[in-house]
PDB file of N, CA and C in Angstrom:
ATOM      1  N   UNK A   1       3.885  45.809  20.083  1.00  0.00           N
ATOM      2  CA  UNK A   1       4.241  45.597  21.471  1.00  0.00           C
ATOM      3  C   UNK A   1       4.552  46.954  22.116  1.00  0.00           C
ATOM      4  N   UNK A   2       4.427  47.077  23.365  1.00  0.00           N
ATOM      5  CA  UNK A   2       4.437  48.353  24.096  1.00  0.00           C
ATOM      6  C   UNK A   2       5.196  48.112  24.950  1.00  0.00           C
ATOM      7  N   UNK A   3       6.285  49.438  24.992  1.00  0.00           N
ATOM      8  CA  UNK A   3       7.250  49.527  25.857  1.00  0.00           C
ATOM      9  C   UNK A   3       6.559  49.569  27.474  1.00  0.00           C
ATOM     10  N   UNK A   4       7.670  49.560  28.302  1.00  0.00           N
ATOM     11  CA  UNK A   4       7.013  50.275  30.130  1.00  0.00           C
ATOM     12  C   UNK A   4       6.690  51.641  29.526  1.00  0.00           C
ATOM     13  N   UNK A   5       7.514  52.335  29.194  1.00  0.00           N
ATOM     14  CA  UNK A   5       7.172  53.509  28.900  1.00  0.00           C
ATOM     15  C   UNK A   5       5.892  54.238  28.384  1.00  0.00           C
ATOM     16  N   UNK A   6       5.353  53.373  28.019  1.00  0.00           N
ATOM     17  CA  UNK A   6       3.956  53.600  27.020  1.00  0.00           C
ATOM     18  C   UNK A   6       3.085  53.193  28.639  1.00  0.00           C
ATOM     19  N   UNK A   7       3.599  52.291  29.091  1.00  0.00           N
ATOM     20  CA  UNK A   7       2.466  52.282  30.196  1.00  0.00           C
ATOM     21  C   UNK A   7       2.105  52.754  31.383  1.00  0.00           C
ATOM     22  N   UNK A   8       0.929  52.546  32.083  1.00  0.00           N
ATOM     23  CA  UNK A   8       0.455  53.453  33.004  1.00  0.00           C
ATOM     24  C   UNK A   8      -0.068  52.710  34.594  1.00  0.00           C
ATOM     25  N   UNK A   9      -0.053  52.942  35.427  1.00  0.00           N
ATOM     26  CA  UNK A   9      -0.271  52.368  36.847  1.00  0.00           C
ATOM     27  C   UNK A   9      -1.497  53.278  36.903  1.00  0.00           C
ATOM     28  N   UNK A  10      -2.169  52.804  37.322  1.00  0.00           N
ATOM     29  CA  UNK A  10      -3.632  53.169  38.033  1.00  0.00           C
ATOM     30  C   UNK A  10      -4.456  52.763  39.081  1.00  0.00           C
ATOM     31  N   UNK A  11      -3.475  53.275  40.418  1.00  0.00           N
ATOM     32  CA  UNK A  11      -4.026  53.289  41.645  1.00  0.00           C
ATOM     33  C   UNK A  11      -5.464  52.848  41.753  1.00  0.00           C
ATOM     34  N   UNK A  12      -5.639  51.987  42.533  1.00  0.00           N
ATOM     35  CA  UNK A  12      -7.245  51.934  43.484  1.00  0.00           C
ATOM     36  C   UNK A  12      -7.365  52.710  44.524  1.00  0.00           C
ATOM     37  N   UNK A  13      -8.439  53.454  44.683  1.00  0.00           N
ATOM     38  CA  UNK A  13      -9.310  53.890  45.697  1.00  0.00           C
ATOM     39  C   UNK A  13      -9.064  53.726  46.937  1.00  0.00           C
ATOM     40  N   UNK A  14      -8.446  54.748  47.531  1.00  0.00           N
ATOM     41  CA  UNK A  14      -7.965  54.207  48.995  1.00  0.00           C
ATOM     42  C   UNK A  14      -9.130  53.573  49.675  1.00  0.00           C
ATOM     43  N   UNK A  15     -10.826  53.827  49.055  1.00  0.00           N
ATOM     44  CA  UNK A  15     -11.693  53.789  50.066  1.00  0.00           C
ATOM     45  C   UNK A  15     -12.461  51.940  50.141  1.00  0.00           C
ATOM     46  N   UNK A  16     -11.150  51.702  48.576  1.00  0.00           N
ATOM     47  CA  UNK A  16     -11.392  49.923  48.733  1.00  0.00           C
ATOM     48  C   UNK A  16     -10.870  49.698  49.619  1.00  0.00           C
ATOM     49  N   UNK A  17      -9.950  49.833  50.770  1.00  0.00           N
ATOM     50  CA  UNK A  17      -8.807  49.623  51.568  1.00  0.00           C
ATOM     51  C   UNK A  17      -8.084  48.517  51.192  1.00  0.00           C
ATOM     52  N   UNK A  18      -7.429  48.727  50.577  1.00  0.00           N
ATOM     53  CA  UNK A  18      -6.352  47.023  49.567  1.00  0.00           C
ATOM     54  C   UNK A  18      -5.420  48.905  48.757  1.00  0.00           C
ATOM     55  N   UNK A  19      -4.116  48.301  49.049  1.00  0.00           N
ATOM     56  CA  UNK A  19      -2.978  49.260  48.100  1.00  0.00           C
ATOM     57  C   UNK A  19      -2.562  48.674  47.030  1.00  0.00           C
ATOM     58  N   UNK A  20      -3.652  48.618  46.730  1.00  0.00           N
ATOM     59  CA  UNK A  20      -2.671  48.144  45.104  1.00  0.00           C
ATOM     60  C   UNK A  20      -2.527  49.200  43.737  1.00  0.00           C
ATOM     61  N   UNK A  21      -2.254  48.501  42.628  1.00  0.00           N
ATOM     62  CA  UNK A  21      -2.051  49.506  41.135  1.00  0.00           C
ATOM     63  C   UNK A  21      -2.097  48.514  39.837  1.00  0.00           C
ATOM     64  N   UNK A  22      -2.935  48.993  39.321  1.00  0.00           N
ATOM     65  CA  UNK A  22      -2.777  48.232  37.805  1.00  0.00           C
ATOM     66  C   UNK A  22      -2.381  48.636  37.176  1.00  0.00           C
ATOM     67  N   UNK A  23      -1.351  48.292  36.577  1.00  0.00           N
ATOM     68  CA  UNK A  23      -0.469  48.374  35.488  1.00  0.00           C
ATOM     69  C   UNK A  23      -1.104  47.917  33.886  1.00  0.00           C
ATOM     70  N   UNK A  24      -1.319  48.731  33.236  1.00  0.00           N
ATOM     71  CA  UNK A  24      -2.160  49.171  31.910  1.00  0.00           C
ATOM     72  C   UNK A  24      -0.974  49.537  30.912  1.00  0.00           C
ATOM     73  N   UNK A  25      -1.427  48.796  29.922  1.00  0.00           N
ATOM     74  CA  UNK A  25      -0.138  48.528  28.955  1.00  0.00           C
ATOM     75  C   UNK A  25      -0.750  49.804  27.661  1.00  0.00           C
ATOM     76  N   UNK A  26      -1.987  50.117  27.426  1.00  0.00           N
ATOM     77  CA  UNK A  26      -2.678  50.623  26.858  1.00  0.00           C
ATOM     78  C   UNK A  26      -3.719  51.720  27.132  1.00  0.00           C
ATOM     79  N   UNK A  27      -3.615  52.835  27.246  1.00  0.00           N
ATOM     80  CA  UNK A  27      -5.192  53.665  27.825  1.00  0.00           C
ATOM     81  C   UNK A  27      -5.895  54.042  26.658  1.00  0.00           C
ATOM     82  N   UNK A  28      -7.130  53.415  26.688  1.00  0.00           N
ATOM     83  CA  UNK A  28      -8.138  54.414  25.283  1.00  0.00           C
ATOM     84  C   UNK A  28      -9.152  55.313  25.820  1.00  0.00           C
ATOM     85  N   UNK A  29      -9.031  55.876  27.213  1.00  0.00           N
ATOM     86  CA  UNK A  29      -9.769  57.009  27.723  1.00  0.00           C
ATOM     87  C   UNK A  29     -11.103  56.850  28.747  1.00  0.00           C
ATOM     88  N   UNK A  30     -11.716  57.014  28.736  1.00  0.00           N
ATOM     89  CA  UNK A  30     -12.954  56.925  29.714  1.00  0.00           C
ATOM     90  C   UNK A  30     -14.062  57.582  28.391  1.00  0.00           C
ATOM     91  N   UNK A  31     -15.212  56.618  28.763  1.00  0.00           N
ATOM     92  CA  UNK A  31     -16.052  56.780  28.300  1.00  0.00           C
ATOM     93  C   UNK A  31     -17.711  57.195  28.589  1.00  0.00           C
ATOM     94  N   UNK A  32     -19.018  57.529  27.970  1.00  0.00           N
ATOM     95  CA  UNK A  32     -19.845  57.720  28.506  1.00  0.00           C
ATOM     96  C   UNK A  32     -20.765  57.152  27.723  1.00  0.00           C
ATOM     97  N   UNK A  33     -22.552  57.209  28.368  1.00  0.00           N
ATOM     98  CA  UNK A  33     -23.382  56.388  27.638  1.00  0.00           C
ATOM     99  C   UNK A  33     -23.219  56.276  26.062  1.00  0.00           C
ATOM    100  N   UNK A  34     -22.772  57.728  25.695  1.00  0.00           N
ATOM    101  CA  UNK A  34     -23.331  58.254  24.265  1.00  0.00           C
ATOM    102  C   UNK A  34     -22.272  57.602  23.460  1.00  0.00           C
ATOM    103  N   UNK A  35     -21.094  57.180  23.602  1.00  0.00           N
ATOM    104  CA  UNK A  35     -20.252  56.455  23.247  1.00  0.00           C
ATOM    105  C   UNK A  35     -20.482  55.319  22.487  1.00  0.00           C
ATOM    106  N   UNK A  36     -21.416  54.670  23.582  1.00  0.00           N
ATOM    107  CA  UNK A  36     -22.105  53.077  22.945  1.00  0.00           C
ATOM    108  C   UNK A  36     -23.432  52.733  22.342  1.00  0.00           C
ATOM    109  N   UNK A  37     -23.518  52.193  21.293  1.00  0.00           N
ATOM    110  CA  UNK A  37     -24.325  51.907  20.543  1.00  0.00           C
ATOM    111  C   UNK A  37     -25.261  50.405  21.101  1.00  0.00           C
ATOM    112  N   UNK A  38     -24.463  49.863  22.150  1.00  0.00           N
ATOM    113  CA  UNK A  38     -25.578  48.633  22.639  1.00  0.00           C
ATOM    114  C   UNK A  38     -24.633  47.976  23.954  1.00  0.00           C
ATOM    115  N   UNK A  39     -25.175  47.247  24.504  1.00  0.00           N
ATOM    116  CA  UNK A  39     -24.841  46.942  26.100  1.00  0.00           C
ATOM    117  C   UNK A  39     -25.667  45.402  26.176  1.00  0.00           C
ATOM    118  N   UNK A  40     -24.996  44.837  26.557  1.00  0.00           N
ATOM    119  CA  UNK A  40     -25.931  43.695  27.230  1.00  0.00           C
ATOM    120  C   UNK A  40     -25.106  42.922  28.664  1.00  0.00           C
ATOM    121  N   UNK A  41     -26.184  42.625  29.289  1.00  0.00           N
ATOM    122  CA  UNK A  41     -25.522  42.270  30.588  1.00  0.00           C
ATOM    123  C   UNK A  41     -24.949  40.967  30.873  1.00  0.00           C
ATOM    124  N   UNK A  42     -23.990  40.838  32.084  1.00  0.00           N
ATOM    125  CA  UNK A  42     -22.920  39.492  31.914  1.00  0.00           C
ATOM    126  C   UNK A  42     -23.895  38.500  32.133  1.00  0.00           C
ATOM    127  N   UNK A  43     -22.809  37.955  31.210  1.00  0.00           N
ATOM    128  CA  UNK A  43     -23.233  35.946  31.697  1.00  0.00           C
ATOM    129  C   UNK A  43     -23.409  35.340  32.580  1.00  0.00           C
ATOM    130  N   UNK A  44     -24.234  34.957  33.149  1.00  0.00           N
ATOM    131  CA  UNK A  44     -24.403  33.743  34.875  1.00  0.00           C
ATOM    132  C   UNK A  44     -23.018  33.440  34.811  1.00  0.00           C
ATOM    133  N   UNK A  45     -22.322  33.124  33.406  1.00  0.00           N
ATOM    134  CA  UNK A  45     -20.493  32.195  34.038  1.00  0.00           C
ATOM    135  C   UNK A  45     -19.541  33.271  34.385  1.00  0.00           C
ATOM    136  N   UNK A  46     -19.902  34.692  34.027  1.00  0.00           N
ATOM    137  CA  UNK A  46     -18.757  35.623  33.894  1.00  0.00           C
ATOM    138  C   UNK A  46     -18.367  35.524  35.165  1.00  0.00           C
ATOM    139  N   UNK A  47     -17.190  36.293  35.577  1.00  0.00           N
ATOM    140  CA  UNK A  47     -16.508  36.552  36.941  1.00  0.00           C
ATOM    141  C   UNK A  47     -17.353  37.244  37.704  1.00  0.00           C
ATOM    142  N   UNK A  48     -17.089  37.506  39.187  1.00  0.00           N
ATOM    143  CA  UNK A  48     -18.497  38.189  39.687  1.00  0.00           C
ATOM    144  C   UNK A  48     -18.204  39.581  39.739  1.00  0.00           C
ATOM    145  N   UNK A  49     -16.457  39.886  39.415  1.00  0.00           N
ATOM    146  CA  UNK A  49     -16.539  41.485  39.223  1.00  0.00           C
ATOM    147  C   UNK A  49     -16.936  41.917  37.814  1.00  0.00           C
ATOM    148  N   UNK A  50     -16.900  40.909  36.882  1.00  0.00           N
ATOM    149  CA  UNK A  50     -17.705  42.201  35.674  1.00  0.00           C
ATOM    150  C   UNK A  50     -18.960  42.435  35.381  1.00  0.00           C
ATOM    151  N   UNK A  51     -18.939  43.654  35.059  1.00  0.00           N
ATOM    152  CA  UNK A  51     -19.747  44.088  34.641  1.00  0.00           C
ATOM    153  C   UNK A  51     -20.687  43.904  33.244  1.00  0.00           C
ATOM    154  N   UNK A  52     -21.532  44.954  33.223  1.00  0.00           N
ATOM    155  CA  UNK A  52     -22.103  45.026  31.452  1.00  0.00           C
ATOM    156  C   UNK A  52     -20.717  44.614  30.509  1.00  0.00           C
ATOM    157  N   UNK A  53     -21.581  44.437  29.557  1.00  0.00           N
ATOM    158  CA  UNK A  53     -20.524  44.221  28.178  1.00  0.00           C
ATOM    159  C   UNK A  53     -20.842  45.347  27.355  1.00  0.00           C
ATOM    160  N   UNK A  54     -20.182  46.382  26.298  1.00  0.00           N
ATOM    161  CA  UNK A  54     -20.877  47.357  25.475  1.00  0.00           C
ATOM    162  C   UNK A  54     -20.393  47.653  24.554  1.00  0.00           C
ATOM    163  N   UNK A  55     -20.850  47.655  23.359  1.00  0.00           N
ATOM    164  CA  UNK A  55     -20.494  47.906  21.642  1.00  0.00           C
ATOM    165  C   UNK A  55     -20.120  49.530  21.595  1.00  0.00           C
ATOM    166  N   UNK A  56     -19.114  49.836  21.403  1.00  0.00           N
ATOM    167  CA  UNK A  56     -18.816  51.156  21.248  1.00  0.00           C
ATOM    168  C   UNK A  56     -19.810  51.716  19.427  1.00  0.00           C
ATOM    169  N   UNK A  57     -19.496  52.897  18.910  1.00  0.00           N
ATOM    170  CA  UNK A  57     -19.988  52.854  17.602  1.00  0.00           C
ATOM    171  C   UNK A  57     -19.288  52.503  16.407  1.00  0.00           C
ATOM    172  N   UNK A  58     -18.156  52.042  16.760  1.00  0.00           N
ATOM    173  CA  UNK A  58     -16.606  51.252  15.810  1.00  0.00           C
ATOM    174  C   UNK A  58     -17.181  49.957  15.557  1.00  0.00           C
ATOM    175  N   UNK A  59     -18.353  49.244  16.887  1.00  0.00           N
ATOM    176  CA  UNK A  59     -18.155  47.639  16.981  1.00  0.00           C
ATOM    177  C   UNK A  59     -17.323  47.819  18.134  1.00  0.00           C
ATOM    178  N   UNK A  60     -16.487  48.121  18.410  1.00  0.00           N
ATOM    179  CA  UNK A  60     -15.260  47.768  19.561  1.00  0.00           C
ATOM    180  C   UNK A  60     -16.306  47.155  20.962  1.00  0.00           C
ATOM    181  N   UNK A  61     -16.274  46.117  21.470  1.00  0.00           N
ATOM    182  CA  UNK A  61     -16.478  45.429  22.752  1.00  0.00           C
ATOM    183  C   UNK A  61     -16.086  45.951  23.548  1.00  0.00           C
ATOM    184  N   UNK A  62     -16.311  46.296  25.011  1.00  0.00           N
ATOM    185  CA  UNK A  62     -15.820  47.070  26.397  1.00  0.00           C
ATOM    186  C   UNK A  62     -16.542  46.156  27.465  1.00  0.00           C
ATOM    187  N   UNK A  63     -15.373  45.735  28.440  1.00  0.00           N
ATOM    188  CA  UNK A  63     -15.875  45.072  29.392  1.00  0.00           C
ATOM    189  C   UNK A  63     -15.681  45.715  30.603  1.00  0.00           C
ATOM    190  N   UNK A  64     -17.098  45.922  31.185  1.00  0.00           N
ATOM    191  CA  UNK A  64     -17.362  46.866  32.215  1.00  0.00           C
ATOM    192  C   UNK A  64     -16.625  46.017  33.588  1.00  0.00           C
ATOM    193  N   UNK A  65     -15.934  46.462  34.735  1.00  0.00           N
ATOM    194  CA  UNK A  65     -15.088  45.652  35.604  1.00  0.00           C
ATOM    195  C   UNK A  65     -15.674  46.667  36.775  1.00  0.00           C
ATOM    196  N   UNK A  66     -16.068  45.853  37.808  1.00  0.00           N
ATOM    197  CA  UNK A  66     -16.175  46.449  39.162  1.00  0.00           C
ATOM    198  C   UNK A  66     -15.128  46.133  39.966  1.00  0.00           C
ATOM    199  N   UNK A  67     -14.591  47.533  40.011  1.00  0.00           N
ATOM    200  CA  UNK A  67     -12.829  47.143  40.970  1.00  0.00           C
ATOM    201  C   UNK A  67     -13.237  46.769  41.881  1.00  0.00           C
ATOM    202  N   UNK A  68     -14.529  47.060  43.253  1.00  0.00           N
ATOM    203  CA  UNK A  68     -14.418  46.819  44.585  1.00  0.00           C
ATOM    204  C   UNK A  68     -14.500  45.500  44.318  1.00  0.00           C
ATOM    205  N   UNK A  69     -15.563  44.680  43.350  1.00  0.00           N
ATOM    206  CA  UNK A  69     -15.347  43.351  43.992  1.00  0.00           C
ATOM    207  C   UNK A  69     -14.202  42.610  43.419  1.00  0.00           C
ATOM    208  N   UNK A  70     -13.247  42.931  41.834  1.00  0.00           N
ATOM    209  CA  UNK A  70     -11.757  42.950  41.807  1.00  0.00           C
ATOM    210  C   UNK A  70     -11.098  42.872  42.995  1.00  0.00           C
ATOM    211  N   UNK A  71     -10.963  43.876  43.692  1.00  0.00           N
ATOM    212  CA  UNK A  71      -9.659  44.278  44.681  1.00  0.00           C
ATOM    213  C   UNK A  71     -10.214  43.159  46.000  1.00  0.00           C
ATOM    214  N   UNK A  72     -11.221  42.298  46.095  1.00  0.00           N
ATOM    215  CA  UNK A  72     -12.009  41.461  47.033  1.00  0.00           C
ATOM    216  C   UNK A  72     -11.170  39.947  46.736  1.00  0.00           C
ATOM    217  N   UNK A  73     -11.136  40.006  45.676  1.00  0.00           N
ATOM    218  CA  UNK A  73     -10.473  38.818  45.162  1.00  0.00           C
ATOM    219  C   UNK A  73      -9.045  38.349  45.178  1.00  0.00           C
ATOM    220  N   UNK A  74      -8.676  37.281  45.968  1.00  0.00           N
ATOM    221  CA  UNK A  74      -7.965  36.352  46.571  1.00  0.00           C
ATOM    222  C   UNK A  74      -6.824  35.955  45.125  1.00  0.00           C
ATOM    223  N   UNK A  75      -7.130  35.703  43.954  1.00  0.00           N
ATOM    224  CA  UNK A  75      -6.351  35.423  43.104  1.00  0.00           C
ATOM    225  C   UNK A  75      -5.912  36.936  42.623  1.00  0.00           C
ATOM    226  N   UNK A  76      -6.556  37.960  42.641  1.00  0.00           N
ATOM    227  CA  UNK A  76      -5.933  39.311  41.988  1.00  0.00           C
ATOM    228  C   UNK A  76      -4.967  39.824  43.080  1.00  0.00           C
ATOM    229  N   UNK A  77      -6.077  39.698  44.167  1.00  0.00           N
ATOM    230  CA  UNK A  77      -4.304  39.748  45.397  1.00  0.00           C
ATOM    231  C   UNK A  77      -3.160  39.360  45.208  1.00  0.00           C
ATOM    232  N   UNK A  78      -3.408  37.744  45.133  1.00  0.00           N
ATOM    233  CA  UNK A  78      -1.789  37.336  44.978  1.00  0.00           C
ATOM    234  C   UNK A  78      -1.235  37.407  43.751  1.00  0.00           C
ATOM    235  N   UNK A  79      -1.302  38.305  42.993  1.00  0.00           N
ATOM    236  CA  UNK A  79      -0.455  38.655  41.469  1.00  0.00           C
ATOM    237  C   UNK A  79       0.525  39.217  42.084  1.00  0.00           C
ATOM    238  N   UNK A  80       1.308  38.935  41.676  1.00  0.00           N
ATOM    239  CA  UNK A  80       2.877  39.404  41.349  1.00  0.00           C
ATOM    240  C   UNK A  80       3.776  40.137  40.152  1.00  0.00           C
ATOM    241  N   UNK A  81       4.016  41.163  39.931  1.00  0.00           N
ATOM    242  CA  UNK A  81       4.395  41.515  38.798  1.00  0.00           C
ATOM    243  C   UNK A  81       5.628  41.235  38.346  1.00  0.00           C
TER     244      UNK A  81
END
């Protein structure tokens, strides 16, 4: 379990115009193509902000998230922390 302390807020894009911050209990860094070993694209059921899905070279799963259409969304608005 992870303290507040361990965690991190990560502002959106003023140029979404929505002020918000996600609060990230965990950071494992930013990544690039060479990282992943395979990708396949979302499901017709997935949410309409995610993205690709992608196998790092561990196996580890990464789910690609498009904040603009995130920060669009009516239920992520009304979160409350």
């Amino acid at each position: 379990m992870n303290s507040r302390s361990d965690s991190r807020l990560v502002a959106l894009n003023s140029a979404l115009e929505v002020n918000c911050a996600l609060l990230i209990d965990k950071l494992a860094g930013l990544r690039n193509q060479t990282a992943f070993s395979d990708f396949s694209e979302k499901s017709a059921d997935a949410p309409e902000f995610f993205g690709n899905q992608y196998v790092d070279l561990n196996g580890a799963s990464w789910q690609e998230i498009n904040l603009q259409l995130l920060a669009q969304q009516a239920d992520f608005l009304t979160i409350g922390a």
